[in-house]
N, C-alpha and C. Protein backbone atom coordinates (compact mmCIF):
# COMPACT_ATOMS: atom_id res chain seq x y z
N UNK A 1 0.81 -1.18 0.00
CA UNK A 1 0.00 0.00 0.00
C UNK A 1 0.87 1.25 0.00
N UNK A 2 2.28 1.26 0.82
CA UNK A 2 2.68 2.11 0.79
C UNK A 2 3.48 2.61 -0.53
N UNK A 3 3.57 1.53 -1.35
CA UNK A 3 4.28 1.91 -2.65
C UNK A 3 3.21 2.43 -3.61
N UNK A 4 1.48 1.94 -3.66
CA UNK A 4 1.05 2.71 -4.31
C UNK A 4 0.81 4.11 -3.93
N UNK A 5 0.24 4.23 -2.57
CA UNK A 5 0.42 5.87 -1.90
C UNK A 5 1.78 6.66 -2.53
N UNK A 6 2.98 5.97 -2.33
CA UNK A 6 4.01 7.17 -2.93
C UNK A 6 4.08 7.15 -4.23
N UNK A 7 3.69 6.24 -5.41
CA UNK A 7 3.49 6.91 -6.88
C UNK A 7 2.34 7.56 -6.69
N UNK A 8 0.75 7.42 -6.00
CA UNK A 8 -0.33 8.45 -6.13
C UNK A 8 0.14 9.59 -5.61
N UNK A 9 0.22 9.62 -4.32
CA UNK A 9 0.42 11.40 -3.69
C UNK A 9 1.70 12.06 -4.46
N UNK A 10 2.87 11.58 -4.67
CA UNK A 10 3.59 12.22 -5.17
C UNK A 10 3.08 12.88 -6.96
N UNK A 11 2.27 12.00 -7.32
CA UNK A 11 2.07 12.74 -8.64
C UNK A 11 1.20 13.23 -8.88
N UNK A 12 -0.63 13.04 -7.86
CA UNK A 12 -1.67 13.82 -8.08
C UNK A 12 -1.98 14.37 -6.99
N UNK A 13 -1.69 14.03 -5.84
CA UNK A 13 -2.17 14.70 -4.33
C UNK A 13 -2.02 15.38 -3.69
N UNK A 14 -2.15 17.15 -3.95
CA UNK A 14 -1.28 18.18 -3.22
C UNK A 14 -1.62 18.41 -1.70
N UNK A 15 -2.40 17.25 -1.13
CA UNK A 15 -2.97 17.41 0.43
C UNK A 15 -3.32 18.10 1.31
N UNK A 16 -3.42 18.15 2.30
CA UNK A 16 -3.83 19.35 3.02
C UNK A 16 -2.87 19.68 4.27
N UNK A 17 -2.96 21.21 4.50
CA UNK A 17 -2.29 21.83 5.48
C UNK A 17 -3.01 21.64 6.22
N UNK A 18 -1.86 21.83 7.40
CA UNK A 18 -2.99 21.68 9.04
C UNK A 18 -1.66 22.67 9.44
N UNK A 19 -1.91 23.69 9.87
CA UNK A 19 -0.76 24.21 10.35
C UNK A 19 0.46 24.57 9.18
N UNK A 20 1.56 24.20 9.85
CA UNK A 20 2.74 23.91 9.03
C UNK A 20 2.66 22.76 8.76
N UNK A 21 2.09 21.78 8.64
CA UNK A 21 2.03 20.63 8.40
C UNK A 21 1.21 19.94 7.18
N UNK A 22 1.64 19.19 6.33
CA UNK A 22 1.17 18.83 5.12
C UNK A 22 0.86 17.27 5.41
N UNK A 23 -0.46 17.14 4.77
CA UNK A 23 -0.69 15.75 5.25
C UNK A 23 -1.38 15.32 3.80
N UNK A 24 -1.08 13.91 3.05
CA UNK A 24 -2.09 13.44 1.65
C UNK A 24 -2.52 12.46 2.07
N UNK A 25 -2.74 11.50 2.73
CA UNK A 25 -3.12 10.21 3.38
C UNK A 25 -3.32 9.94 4.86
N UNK A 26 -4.32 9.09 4.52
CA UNK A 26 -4.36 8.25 6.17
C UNK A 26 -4.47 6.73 5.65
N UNK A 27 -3.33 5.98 6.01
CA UNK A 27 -3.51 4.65 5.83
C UNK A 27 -2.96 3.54 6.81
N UNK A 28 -3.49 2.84 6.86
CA UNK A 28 -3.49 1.19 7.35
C UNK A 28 -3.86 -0.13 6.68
N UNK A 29 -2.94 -0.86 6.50
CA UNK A 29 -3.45 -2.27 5.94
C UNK A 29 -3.67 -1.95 4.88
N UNK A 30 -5.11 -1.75 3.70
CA UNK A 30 -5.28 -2.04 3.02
C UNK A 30 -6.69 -0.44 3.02
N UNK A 31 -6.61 -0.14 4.39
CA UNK A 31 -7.49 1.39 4.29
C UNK A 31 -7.07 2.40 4.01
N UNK A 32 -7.32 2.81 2.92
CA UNK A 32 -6.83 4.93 2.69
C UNK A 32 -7.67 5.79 2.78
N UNK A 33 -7.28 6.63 3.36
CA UNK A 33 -8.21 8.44 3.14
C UNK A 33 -7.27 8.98 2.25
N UNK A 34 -7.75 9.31 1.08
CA UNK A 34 -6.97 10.62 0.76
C UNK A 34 -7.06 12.04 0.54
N UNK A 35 -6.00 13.22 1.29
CA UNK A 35 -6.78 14.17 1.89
C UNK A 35 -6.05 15.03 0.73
N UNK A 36 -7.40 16.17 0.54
CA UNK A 36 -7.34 16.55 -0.85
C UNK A 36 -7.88 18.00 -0.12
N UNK A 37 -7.63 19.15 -0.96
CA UNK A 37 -8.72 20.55 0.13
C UNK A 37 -9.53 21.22 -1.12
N UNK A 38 -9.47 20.94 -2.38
CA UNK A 38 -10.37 20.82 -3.79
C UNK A 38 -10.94 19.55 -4.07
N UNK A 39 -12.36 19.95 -4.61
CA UNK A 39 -12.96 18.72 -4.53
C UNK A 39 -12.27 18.80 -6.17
N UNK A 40 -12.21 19.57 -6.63
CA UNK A 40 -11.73 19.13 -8.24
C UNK A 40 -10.34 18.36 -8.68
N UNK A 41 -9.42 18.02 -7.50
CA UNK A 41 -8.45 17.25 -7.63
C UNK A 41 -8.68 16.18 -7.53
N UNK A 42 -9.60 15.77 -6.21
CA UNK A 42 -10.04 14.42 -5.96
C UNK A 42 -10.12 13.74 -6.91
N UNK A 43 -10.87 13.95 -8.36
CA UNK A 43 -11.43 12.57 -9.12
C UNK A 43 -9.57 12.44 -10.03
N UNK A 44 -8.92 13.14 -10.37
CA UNK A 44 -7.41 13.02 -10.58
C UNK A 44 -6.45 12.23 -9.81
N UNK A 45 -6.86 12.53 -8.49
CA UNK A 45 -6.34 11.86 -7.41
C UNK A 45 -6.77 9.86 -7.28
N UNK A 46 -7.70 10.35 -7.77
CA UNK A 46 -8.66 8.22 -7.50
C UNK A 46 -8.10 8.11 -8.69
N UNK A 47 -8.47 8.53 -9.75
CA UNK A 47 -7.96 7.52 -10.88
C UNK A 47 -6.54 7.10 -11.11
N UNK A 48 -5.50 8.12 -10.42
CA UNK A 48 -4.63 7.82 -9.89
C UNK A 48 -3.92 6.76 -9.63
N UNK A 49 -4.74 6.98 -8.10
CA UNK A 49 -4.18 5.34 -7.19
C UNK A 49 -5.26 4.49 -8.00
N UNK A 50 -6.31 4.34 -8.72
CA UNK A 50 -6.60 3.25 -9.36
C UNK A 50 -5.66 3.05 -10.46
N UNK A 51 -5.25 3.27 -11.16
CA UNK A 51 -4.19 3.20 -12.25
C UNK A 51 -3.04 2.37 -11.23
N UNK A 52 -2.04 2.96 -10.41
CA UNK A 52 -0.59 2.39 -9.50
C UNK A 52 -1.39 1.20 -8.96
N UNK A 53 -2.68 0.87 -8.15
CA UNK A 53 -3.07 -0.24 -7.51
C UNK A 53 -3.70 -1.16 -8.67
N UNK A 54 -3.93 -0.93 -9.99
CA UNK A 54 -3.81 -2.13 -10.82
C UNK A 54 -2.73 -2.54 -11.63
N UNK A 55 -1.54 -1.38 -11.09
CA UNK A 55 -0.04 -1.95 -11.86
C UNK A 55 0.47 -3.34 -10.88
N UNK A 56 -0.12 -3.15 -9.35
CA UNK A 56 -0.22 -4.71 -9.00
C UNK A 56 -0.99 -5.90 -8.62
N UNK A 57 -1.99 -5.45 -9.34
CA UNK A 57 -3.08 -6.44 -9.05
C UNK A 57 -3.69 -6.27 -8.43
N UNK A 58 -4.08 -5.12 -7.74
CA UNK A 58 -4.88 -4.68 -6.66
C UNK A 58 -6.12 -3.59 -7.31
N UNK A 59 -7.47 -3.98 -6.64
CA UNK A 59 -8.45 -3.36 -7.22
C UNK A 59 -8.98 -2.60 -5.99
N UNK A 60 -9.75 -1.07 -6.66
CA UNK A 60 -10.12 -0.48 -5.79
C UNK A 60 -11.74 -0.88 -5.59
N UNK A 61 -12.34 -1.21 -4.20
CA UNK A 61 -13.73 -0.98 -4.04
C UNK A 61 -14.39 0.09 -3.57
N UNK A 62 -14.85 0.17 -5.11
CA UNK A 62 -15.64 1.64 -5.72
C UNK A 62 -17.21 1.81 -4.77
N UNK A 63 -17.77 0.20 -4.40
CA UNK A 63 -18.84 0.43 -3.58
C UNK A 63 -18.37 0.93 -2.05
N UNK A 64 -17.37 0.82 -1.67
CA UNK A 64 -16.63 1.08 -0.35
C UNK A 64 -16.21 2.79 -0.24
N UNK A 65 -15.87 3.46 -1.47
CA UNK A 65 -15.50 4.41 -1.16
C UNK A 65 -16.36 5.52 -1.45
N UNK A 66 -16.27 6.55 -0.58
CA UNK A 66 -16.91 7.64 -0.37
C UNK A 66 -16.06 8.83 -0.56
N UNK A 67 -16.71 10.24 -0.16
CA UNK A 67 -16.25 11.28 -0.80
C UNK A 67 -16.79 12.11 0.53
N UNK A 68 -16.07 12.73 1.06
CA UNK A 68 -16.55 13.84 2.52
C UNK A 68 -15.74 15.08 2.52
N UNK A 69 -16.86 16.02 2.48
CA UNK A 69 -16.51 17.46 3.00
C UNK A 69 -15.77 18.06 3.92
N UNK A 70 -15.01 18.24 3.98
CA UNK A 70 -15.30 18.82 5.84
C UNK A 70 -15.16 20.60 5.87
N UNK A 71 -15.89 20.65 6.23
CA UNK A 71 -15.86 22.28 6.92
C UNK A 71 -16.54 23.14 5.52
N UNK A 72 -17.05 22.66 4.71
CA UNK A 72 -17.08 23.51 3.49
C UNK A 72 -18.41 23.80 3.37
N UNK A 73 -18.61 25.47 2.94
CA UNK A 73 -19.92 26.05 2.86
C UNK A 73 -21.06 25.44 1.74
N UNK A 74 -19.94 24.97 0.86
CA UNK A 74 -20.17 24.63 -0.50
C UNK A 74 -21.11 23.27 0.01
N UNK A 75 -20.96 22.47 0.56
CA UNK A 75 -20.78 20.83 0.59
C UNK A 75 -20.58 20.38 -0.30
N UNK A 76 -20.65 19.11 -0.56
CA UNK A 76 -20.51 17.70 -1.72
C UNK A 76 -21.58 17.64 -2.01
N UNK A 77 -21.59 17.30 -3.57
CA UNK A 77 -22.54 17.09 -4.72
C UNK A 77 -23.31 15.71 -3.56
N UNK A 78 -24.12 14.96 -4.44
CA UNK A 78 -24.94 13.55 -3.85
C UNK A 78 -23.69 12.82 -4.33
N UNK A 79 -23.29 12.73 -5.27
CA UNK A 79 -22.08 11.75 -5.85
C UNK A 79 -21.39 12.33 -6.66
N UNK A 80 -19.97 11.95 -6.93
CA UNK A 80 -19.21 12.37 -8.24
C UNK A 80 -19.15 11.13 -9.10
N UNK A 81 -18.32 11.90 -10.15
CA UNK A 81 -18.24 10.68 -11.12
C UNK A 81 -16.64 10.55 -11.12
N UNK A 82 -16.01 9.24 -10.85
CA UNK A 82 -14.49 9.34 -11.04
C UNK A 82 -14.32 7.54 -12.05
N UNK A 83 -13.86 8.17 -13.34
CA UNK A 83 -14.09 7.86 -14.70
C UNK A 83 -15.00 7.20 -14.95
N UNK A 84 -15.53 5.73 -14.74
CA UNK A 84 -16.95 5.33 -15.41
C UNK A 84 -17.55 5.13 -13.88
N UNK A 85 -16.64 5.30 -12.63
CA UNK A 85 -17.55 4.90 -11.74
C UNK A 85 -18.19 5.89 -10.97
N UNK A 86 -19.27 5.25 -10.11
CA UNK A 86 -19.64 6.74 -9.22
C UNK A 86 -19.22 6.27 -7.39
N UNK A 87 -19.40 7.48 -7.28
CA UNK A 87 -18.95 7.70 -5.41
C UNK A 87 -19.54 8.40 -4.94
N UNK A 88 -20.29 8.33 -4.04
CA UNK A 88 -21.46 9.08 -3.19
C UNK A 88 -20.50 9.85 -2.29
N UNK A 89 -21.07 10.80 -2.09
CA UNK A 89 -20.72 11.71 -0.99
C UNK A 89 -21.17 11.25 0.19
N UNK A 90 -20.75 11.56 1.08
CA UNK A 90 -21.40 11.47 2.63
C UNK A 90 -21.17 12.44 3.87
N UNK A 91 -22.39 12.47 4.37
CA UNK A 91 -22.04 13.32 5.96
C UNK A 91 -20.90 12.71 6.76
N UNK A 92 -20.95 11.67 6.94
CA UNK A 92 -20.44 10.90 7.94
C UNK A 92 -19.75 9.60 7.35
N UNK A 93 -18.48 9.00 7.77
CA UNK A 93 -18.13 7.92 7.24
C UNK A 93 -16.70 7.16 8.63
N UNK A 94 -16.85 6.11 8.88
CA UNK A 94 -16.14 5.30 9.58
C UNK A 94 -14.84 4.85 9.05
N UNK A 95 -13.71 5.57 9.96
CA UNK A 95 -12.51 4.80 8.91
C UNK A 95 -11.68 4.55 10.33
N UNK A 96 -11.24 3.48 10.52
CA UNK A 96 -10.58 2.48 11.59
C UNK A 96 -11.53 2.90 12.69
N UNK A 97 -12.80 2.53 13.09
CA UNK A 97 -13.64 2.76 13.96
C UNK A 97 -14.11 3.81 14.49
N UNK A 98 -13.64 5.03 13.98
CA UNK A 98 -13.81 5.98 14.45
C UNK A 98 -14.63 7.30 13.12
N UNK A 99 -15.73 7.64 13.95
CA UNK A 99 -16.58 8.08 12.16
C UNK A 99 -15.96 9.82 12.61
N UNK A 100 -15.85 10.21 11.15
CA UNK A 100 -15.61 11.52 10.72
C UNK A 100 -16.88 12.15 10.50
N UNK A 101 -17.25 13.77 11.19
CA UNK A 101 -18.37 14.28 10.62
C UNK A 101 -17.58 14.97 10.01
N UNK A 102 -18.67 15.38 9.32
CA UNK A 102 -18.77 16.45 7.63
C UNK A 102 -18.31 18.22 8.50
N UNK A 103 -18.97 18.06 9.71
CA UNK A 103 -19.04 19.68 10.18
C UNK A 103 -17.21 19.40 10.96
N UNK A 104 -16.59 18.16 10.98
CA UNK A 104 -15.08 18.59 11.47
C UNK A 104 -15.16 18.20 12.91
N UNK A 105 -16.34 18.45 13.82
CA UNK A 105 -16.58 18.52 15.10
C UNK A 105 -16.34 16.63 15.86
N UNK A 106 -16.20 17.07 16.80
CA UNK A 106 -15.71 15.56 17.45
C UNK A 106 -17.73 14.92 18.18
N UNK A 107 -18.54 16.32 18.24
CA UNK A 107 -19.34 15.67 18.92
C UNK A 107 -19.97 14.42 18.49
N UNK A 108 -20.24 14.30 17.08
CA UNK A 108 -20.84 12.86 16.41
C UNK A 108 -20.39 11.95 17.16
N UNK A 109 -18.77 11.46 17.19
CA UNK A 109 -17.93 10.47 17.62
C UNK A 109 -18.15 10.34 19.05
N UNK A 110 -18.41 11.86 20.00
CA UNK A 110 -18.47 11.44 21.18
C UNK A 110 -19.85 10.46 21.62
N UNK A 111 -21.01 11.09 21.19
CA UNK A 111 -22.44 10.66 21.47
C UNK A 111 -22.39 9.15 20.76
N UNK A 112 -21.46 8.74 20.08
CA UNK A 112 -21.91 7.21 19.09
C UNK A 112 -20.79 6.55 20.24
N UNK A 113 -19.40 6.89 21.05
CA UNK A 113 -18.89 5.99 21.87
C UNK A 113 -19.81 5.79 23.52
N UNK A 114 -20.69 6.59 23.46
CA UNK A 114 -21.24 6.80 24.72
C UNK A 114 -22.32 5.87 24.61
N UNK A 115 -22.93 6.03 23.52
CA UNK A 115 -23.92 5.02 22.82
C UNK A 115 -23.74 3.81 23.13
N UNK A 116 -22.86 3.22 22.42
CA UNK A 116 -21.79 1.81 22.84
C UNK A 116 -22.25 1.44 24.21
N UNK A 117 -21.47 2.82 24.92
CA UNK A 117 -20.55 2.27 26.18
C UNK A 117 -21.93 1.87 27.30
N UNK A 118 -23.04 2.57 26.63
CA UNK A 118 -24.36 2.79 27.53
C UNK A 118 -24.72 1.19 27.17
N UNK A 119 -24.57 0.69 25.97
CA UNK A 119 -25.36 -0.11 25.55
C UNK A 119 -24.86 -1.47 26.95
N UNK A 120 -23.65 -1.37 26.32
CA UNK A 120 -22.53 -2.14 27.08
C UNK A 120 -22.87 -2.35 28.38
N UNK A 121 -22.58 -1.30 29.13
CA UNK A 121 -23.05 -1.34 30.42
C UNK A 121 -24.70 -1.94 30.89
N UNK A 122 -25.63 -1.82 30.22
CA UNK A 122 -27.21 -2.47 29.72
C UNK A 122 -26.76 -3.67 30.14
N UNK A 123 -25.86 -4.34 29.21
CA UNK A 123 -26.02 -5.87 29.14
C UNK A 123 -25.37 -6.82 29.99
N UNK A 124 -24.32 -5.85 30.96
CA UNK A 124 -23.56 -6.31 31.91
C UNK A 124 -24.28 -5.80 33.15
N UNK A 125 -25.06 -5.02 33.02
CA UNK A 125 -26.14 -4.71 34.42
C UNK A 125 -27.08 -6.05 34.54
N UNK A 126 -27.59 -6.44 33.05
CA UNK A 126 -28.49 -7.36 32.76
C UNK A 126 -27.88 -8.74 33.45
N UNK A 127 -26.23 -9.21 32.88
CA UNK A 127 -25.89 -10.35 33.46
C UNK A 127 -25.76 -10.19 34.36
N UNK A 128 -24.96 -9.53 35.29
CA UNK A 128 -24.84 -9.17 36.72
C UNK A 128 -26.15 -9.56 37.84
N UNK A 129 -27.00 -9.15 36.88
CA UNK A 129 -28.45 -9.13 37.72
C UNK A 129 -28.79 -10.55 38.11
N UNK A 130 -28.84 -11.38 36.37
CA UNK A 130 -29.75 -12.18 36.53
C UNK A 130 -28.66 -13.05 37.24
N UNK A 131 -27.49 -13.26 37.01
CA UNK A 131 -26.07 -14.33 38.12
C UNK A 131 -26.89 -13.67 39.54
N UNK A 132 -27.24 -12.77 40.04
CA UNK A 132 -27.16 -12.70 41.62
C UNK A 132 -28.85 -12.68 42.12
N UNK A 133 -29.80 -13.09 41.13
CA UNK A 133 -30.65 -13.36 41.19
C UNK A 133 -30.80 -14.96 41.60
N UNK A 134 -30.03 -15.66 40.33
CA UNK A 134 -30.19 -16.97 40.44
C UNK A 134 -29.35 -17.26 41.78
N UNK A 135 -28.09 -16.67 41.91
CA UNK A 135 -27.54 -16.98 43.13
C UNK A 135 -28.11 -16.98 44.34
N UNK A 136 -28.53 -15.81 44.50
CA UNK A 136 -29.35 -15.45 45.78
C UNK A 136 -30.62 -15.29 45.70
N UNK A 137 -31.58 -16.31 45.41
CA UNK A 137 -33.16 -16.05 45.10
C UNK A 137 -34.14 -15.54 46.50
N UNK A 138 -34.80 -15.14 46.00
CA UNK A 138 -35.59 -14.73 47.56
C UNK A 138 -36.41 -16.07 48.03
């Protein structure tokens, strides 16, 4: 992965600043973000790494990937077109467990781990209960 990332970003991906800091990717394993701050580079950018990831046999899934805003007045179209395929835009999208909103803000992520953690706690109140029920019956 990392050899197709350095023929893509180096030849279509001018990435984004954060600071002094330049960033074109987020990857793991076999997951990429690629961070773009024009949506009009993006479809240059995919066909890209689709071109370097079928110089080794590797195919991109086009139903898997999405397209997200962040911070922009403008937003994202419903979908683009990047060459015969399409890619939906989205508010929100999950990449290594952790979902990105569209508005940049962390609150989405906080209220969906609390969610979890509530649920979690539900079902271990639930076992807890019924073990000291059966244990100790009236």
């Amino acid at each position: 992965m990392d050899w197709i990332l350095g023929h893509t970003v180096s030849s279509s991906v001018p990435g984004v600043s954060i600071g002094l800091d330049y960033f074109t990717d987020l990857d793991y394993a076999d997951n990429v973000a690629l961070l773009v701050e024009l949506l009009d580079l993006l479809e240059s950018a995919l066909l890209s790494f689709f071109d370097e990831a079928s110089k080794l046999g590797r195919q991109v899934n086009w139903k898997k990937t999405v397209v997200q805003s962040l911070n922009d007045a403008q937003g994202c179209p419903s979908s683009i077109t990047v060459g015969s395929e399409i890619v939906a835009c989205v508010d929100q999208f999950t990449y290594l467990g952790s979902t990105t909103d569209s508005s940049g803000k962390s609150e989405p992520e906080i209220r969906r781990r609390i969610t979890i953690a509530k649920s979690a706690m539900q079902q271990t109140y639930k076992s807890v209960w019924n073990v000291f029920c059966t244990t100790f019956p009236k």
